[in-house]
N, C-alpha and C. Protein backbone atom coordinates (compact mmCIF):
# COMPACT_ATOMS: atom_id res chain seq x y z
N UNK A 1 17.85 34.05 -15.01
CA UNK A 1 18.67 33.00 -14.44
C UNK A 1 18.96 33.35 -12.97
N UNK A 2 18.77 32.02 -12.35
CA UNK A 2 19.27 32.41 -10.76
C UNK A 2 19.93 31.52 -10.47
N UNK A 3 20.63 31.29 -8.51
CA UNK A 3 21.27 30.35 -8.52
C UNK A 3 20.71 30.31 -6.68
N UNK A 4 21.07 29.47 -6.44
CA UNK A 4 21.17 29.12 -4.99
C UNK A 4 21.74 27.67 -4.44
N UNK A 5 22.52 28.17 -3.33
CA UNK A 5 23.01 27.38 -2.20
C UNK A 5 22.47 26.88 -0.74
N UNK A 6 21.76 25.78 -1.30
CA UNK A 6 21.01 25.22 -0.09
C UNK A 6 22.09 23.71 0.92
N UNK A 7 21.83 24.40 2.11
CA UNK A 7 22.47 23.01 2.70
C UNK A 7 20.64 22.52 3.57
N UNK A 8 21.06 21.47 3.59
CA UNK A 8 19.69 20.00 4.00
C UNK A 8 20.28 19.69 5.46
N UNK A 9 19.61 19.64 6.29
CA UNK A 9 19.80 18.97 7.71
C UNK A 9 18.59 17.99 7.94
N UNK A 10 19.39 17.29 8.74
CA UNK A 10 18.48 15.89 9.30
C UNK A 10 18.90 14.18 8.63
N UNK A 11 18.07 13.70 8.49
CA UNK A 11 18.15 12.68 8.02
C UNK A 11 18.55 13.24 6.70
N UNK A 12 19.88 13.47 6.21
CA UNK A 12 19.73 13.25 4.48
C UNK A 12 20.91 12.57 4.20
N UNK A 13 21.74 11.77 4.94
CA UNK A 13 22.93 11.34 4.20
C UNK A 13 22.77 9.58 4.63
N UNK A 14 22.82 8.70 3.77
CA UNK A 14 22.47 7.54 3.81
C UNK A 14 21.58 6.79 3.54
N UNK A 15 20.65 7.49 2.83
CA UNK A 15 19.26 7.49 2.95
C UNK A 15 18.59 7.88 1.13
N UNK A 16 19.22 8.13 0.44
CA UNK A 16 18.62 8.62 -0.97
C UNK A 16 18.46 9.16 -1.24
N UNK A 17 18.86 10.47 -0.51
CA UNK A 17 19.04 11.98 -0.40
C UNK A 17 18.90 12.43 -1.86
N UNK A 18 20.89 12.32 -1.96
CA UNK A 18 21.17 12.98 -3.18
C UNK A 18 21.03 12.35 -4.49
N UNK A 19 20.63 11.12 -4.52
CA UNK A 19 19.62 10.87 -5.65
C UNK A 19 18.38 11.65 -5.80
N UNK A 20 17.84 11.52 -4.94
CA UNK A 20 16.19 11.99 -5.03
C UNK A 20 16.59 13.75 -5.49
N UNK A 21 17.45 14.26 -5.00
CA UNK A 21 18.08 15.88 -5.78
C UNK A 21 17.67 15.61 -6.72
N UNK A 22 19.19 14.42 -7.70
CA UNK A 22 19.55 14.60 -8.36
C UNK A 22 18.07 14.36 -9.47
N UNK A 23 17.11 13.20 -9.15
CA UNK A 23 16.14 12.91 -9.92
C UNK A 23 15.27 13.72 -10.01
N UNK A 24 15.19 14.96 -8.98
CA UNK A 24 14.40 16.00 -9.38
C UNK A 24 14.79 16.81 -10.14
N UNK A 25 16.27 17.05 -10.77
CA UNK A 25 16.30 18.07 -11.62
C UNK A 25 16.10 17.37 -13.14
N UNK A 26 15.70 15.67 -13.21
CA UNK A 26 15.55 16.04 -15.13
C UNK A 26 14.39 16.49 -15.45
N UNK A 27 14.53 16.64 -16.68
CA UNK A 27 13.09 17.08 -17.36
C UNK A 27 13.29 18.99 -16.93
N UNK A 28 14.36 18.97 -16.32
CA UNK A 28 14.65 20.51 -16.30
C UNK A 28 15.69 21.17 -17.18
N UNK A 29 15.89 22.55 -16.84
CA UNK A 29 17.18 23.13 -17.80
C UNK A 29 17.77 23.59 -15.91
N UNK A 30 18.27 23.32 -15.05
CA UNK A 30 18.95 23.19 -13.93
C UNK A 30 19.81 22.75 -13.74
N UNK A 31 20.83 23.50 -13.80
CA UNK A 31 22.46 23.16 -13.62
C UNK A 31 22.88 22.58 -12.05
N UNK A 32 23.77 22.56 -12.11
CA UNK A 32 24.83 22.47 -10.44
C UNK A 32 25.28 20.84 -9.77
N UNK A 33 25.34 20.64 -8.55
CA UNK A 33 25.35 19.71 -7.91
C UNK A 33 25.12 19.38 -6.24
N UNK A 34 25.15 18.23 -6.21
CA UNK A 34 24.50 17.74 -4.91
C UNK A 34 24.80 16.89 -4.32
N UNK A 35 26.05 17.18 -2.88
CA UNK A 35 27.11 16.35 -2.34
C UNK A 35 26.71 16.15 -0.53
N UNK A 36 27.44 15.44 -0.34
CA UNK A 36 27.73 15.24 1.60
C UNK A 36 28.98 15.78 1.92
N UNK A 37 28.24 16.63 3.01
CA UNK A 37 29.30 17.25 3.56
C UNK A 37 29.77 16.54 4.66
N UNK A 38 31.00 16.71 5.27
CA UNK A 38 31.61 16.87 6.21
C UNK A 38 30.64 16.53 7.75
N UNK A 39 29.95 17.58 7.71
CA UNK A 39 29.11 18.01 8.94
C UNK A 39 27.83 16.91 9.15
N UNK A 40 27.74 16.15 8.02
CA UNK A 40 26.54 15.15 7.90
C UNK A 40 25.24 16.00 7.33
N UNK A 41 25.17 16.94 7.01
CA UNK A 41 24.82 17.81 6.00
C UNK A 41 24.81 17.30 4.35
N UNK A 42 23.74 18.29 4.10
CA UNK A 42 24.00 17.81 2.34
C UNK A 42 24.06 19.56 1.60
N UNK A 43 24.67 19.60 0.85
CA UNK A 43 24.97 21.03 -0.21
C UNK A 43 24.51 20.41 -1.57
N UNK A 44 23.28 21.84 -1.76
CA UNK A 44 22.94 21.92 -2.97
C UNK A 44 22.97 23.07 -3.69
N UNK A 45 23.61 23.27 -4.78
CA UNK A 45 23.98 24.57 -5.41
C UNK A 45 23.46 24.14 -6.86
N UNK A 46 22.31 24.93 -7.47
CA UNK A 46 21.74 24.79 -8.70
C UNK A 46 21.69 25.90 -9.31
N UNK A 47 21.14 26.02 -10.38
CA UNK A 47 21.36 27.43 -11.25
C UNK A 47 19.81 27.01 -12.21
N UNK A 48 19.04 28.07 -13.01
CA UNK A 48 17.93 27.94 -13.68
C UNK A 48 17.40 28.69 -13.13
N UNK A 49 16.38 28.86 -14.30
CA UNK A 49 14.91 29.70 -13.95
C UNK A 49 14.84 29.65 -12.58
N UNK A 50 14.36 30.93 -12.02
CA UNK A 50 13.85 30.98 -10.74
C UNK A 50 12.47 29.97 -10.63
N UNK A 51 11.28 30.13 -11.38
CA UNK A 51 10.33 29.26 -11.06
C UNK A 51 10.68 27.72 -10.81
N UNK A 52 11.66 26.98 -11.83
CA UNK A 52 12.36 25.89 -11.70
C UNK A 52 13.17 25.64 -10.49
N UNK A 53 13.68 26.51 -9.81
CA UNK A 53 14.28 26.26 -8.95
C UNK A 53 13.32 26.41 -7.49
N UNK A 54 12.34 26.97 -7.38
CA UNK A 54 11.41 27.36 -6.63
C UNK A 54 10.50 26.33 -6.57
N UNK A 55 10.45 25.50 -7.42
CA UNK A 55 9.75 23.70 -7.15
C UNK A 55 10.43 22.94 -6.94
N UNK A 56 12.16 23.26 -7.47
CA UNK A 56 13.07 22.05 -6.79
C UNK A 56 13.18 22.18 -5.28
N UNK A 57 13.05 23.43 -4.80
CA UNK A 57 13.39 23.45 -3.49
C UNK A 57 12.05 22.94 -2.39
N UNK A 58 11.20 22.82 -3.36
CA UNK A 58 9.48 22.36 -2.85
C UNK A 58 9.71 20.73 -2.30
N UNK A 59 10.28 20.02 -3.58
CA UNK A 59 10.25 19.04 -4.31
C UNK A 59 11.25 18.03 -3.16
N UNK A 60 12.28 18.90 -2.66
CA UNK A 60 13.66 18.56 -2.29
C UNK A 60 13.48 18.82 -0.61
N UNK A 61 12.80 19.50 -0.33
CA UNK A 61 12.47 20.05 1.13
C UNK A 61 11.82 19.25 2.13
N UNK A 62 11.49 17.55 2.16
CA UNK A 62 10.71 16.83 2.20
C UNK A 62 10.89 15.89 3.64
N UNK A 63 9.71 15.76 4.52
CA UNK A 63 10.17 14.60 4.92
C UNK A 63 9.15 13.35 4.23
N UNK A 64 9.90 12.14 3.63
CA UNK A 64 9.56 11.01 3.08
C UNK A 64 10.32 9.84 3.15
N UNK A 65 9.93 9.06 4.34
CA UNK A 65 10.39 7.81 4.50
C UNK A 65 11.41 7.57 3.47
N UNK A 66 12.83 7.11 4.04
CA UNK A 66 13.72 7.03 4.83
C UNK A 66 14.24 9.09 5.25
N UNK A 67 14.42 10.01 3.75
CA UNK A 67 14.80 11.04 4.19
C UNK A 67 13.66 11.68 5.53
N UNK A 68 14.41 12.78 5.64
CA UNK A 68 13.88 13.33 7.00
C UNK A 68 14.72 15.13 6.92
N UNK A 69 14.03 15.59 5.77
CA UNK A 69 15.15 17.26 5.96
C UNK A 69 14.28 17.90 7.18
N UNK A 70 15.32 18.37 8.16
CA UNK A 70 14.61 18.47 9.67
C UNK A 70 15.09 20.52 9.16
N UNK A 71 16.08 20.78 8.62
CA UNK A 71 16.06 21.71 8.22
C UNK A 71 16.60 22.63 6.92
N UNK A 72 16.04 23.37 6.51
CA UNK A 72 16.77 23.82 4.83
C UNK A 72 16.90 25.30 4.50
N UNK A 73 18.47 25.55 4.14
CA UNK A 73 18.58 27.12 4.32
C UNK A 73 19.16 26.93 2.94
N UNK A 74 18.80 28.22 2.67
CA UNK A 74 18.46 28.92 0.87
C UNK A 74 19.43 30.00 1.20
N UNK A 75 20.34 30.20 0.65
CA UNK A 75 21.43 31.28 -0.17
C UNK A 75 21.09 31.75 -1.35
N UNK A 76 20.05 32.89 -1.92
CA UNK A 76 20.22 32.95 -3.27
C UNK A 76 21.19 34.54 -3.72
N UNK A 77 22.10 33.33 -4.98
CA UNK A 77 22.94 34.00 -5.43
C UNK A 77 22.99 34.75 -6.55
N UNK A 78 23.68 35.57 -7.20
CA UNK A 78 24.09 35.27 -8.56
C UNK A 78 24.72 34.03 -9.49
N UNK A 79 23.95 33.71 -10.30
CA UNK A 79 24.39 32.87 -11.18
C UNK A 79 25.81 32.75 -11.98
N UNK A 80 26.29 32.04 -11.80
CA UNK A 80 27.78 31.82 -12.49
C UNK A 80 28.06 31.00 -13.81
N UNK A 81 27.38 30.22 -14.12
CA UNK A 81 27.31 29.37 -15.43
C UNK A 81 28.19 28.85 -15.45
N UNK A 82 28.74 28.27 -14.31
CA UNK A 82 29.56 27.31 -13.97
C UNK A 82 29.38 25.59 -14.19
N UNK A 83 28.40 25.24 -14.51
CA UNK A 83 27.47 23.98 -14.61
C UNK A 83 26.89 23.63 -15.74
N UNK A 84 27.38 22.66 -16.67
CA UNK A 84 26.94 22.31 -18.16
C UNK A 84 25.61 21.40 -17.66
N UNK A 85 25.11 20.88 -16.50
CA UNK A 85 24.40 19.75 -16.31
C UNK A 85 24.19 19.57 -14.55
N UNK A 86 23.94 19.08 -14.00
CA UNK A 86 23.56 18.62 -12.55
C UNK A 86 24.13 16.90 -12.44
N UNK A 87 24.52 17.18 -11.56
CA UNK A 87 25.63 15.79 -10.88
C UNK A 87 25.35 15.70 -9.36
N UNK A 88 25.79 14.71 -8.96
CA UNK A 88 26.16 14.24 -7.87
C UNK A 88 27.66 14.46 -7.42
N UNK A 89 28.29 14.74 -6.54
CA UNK A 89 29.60 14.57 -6.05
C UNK A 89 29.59 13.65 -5.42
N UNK A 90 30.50 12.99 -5.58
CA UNK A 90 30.91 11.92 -4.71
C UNK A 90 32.10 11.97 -4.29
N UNK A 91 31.96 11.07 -2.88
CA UNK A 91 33.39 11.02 -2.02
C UNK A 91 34.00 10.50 -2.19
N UNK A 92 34.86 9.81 -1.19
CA UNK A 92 35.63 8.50 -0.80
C UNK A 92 34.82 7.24 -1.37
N UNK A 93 35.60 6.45 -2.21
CA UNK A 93 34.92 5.38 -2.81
C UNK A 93 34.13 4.64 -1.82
N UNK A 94 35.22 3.86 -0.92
CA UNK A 94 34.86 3.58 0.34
C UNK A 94 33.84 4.07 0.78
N UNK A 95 33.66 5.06 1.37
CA UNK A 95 32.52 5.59 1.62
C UNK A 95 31.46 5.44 1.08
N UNK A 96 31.26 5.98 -0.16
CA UNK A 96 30.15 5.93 -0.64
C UNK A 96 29.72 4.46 -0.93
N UNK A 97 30.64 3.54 -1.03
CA UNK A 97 30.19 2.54 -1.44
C UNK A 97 29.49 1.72 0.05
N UNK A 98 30.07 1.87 1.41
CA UNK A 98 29.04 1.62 2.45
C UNK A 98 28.08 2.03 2.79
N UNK A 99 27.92 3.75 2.29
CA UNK A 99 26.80 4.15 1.75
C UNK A 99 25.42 3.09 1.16
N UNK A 100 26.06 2.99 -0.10
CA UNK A 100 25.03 2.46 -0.84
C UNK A 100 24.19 1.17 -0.26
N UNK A 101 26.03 -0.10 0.56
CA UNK A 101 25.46 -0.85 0.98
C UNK A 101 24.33 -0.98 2.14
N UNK A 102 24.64 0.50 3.00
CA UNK A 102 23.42 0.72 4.00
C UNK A 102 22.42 1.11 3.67
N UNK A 103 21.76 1.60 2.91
CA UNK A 103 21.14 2.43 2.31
C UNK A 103 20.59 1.04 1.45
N UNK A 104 20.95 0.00 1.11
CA UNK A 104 20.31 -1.28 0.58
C UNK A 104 20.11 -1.71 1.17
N UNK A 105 20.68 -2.00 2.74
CA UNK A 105 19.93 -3.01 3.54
C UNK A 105 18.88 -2.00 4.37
N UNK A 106 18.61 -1.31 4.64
CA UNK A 106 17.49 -0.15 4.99
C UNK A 106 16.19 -0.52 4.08
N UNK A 107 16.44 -0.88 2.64
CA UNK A 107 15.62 -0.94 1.70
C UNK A 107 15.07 -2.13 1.95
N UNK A 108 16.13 -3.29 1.70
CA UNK A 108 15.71 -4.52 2.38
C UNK A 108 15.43 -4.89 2.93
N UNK A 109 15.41 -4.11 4.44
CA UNK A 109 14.77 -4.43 5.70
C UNK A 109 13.17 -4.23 5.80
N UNK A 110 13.23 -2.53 5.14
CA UNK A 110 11.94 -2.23 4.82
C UNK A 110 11.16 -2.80 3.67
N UNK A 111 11.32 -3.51 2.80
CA UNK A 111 10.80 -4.33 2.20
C UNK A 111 10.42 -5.61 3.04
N UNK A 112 11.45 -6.23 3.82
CA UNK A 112 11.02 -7.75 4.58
C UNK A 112 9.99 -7.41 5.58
N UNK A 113 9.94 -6.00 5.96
CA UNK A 113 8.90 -5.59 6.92
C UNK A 113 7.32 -5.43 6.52
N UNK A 114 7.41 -5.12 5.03
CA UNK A 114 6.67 -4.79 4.54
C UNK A 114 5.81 -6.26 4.08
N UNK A 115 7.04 -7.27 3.97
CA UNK A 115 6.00 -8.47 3.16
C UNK A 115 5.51 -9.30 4.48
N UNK A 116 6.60 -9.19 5.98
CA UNK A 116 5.99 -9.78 6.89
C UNK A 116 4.22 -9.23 7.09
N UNK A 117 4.25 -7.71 7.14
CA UNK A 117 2.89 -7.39 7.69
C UNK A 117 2.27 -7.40 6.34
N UNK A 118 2.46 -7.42 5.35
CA UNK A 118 1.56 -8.47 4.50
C UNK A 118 1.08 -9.52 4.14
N UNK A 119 2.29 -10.83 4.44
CA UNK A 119 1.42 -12.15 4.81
C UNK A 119 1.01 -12.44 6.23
N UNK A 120 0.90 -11.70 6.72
CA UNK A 120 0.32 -11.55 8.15
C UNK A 120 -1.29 -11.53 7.96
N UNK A 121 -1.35 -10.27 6.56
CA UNK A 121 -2.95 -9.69 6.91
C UNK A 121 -3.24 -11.26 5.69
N UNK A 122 -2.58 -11.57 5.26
CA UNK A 122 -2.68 -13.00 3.99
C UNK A 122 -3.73 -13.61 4.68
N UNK A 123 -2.63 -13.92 5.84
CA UNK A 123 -2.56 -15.31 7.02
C UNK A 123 -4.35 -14.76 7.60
N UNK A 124 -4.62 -13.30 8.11
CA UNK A 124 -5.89 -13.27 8.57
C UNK A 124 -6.72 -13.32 7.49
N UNK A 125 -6.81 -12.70 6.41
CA UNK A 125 -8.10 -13.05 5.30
C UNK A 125 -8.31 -14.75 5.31
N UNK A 126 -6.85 -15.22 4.98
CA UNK A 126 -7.24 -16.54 4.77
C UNK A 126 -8.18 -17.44 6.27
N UNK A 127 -8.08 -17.21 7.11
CA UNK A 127 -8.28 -17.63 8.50
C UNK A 127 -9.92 -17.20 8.38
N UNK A 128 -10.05 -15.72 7.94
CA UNK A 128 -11.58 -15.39 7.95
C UNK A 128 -12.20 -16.18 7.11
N UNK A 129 -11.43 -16.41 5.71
CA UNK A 129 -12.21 -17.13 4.18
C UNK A 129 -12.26 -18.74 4.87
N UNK A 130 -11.71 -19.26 5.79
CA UNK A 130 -12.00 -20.74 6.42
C UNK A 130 -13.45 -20.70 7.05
N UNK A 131 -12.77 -19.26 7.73
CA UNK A 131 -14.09 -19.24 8.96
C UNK A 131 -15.54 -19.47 8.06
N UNK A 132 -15.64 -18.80 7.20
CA UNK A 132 -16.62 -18.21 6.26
C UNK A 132 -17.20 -19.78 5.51
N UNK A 133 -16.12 -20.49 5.30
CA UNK A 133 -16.48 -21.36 4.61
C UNK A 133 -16.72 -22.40 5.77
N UNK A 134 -16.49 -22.83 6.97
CA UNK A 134 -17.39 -23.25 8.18
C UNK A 134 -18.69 -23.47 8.37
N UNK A 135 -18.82 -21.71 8.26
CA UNK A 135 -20.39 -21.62 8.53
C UNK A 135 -20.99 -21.84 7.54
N UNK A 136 -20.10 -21.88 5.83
CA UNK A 136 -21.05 -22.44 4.83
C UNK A 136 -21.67 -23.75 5.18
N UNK A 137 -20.69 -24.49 5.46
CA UNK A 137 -20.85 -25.51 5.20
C UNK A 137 -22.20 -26.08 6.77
N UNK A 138 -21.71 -25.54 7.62
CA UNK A 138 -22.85 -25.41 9.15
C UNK A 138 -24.30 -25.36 8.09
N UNK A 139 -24.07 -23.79 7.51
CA UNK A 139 -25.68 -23.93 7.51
C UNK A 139 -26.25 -24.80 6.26
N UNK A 140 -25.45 -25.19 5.28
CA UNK A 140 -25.98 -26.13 4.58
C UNK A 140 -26.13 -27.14 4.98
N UNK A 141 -25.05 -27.69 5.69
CA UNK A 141 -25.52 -29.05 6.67
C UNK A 141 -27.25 -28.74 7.45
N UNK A 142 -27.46 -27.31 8.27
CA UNK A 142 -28.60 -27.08 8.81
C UNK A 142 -29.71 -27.21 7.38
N UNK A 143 -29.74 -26.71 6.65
CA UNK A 143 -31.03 -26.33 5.15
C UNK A 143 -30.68 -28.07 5.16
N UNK A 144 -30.22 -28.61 4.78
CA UNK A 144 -30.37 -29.97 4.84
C UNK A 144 -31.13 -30.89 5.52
N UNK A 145 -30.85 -30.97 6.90
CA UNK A 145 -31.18 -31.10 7.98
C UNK A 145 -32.66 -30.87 7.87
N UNK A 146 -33.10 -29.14 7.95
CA UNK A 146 -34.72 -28.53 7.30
C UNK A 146 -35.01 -28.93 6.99
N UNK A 147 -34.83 -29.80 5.54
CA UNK A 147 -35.30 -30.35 4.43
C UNK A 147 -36.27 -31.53 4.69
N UNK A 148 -35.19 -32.19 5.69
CA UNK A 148 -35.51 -33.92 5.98
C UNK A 148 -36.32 -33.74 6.52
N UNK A 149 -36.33 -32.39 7.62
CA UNK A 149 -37.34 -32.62 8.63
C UNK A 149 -38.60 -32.03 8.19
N UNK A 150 -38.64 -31.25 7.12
CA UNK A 150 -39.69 -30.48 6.33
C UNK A 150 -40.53 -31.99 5.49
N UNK A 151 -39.83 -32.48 4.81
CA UNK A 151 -40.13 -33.60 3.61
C UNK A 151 -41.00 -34.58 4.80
N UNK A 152 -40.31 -34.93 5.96
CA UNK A 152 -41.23 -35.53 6.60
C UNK A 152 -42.11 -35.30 7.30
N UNK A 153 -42.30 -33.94 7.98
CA UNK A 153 -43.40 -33.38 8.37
C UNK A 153 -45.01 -33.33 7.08
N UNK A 154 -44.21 -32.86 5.96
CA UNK A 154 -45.29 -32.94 5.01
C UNK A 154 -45.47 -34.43 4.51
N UNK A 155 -44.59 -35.03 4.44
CA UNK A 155 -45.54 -36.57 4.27
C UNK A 155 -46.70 -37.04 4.98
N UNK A 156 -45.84 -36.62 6.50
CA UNK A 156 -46.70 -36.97 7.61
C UNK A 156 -48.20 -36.95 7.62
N UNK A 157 -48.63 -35.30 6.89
CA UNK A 157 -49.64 -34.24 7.01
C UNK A 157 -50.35 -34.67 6.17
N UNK A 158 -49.78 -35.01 4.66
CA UNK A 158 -50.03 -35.26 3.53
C UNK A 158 -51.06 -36.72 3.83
N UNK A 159 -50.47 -38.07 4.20
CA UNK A 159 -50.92 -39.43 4.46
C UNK A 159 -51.91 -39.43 5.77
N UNK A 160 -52.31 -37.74 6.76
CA UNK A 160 -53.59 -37.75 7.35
C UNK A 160 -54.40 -36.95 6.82
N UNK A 161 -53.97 -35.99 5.63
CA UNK A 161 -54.98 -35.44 4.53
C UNK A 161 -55.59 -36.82 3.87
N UNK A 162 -54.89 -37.59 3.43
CA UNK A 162 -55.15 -38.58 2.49
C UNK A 162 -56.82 -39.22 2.86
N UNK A 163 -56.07 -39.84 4.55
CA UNK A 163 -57.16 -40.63 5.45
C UNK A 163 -58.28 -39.71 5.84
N UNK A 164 -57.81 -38.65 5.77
CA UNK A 164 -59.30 -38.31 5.94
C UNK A 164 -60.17 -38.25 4.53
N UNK A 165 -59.51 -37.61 3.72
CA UNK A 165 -60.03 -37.43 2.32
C UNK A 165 -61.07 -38.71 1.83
N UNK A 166 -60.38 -40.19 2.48
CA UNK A 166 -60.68 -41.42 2.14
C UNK A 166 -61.97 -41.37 3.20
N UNK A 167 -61.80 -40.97 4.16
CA UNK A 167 -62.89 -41.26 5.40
C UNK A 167 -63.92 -40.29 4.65
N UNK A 168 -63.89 -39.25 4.08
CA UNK A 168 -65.28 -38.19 3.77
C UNK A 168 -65.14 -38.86 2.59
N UNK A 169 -64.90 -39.68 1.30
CA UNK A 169 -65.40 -40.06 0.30
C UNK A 169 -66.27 -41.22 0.62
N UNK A 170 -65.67 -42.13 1.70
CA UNK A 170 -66.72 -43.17 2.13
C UNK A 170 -68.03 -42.81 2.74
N UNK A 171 -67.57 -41.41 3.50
CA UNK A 171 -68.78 -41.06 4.28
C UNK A 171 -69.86 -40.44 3.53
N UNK A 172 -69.51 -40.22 2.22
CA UNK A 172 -70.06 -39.69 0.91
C UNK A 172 -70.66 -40.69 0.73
N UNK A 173 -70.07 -41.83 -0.07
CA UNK A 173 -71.05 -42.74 -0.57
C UNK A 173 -71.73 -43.08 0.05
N UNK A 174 -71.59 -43.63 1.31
CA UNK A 174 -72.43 -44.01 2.24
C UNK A 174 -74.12 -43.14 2.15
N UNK A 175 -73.52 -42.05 1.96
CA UNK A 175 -74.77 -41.20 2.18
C UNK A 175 -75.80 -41.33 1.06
N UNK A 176 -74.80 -41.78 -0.02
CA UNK A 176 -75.70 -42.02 -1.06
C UNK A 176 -75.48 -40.53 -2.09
N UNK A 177 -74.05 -40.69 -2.07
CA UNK A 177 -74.02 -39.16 -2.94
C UNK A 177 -72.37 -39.63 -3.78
N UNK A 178 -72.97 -39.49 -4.91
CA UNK A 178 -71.73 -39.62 -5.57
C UNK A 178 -70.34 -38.70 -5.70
N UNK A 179 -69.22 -39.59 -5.60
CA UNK A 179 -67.76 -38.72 -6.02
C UNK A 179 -67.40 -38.45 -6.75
């Protein structure tokens, strides 16, 4: 059993910080908790297996859009068995509760950002799939076009094959040679 006291600098308070702690310790046997300090800092004090705690601090050490830990210092202690479970502390109701609300519109913002530059690229596929269907329609109008002018070229060719065909069968009989 071990324990350690980590404080988080940078971006970690407002942002999903101490959730994202807290969601890294289930599926563990990792005690303690994970609060805002004062300083705009975050304190994390856990207890467990050293290996367990040696991926939380992997896990937790992160920069990932919105957090930003710019820096992270490790205290390891003796263990106290002070901790039936891992929690969150929380502050001032107030607080935390403008917390949350910033920390939702951050989400929301980055979501509306996210669907603008997605019907954006909508708006260009669709613009290309017009384009595309343009030139369908261009060159079928053109193979069309071919066609008429193909169908009548070979008629053309066809009705002076004919005349001649007719001119050497006459010029046949004439000769006295049957067709």
């Amino acid at each position: 059993m071990k324990r350690f006291v980590a404080i988080a600098r940078g971006r970690v308070q407002r942002v999903g910080y101490r959730e994202h702690v807290y969601n890294e310790t289930f599926e563990t046997d990792i005690s303690g908790y994970v609060k805002n300090l004062d300083t705009g800092e975050v304190e994390i004090v856990a207890e467990g297996k050293e290996s367990e705690l040696l991926d939380l601090i992997n896990r937790i050490n992160i920069i990932q859009r919105p957090i930003a830990v710019k820096s992270f210092t490790v205290i390891w202690e003796e263990p106290t068995g002070a901790y039936s479970d891992f929690e969150i502390i929380r502050g001032d109701i107030q607080l935390e509760t403008f917390e949350r609300m910033d920390y939702a519109g951050n989400v929301l913002h980055s979501m509306d950002m996210k669907l603008d530059t997605s019907l954006q690229k909508q708006d260009q596929t669709l613009d290309k799939q017009d384009q595309m269907l343009e030139v369908g329609k261009d060159t079928r109008d053109e193979i069309t076009l071919l066609r008429k002018d193909t169908r009548s070229y070979l008629d053309d060719e066809f009705r002076e094959i004919r005349k001649e065909l007719t001119s050497i069968k006459d010029a046949l009989i004439r000769a006295g040679i049957q067709v």
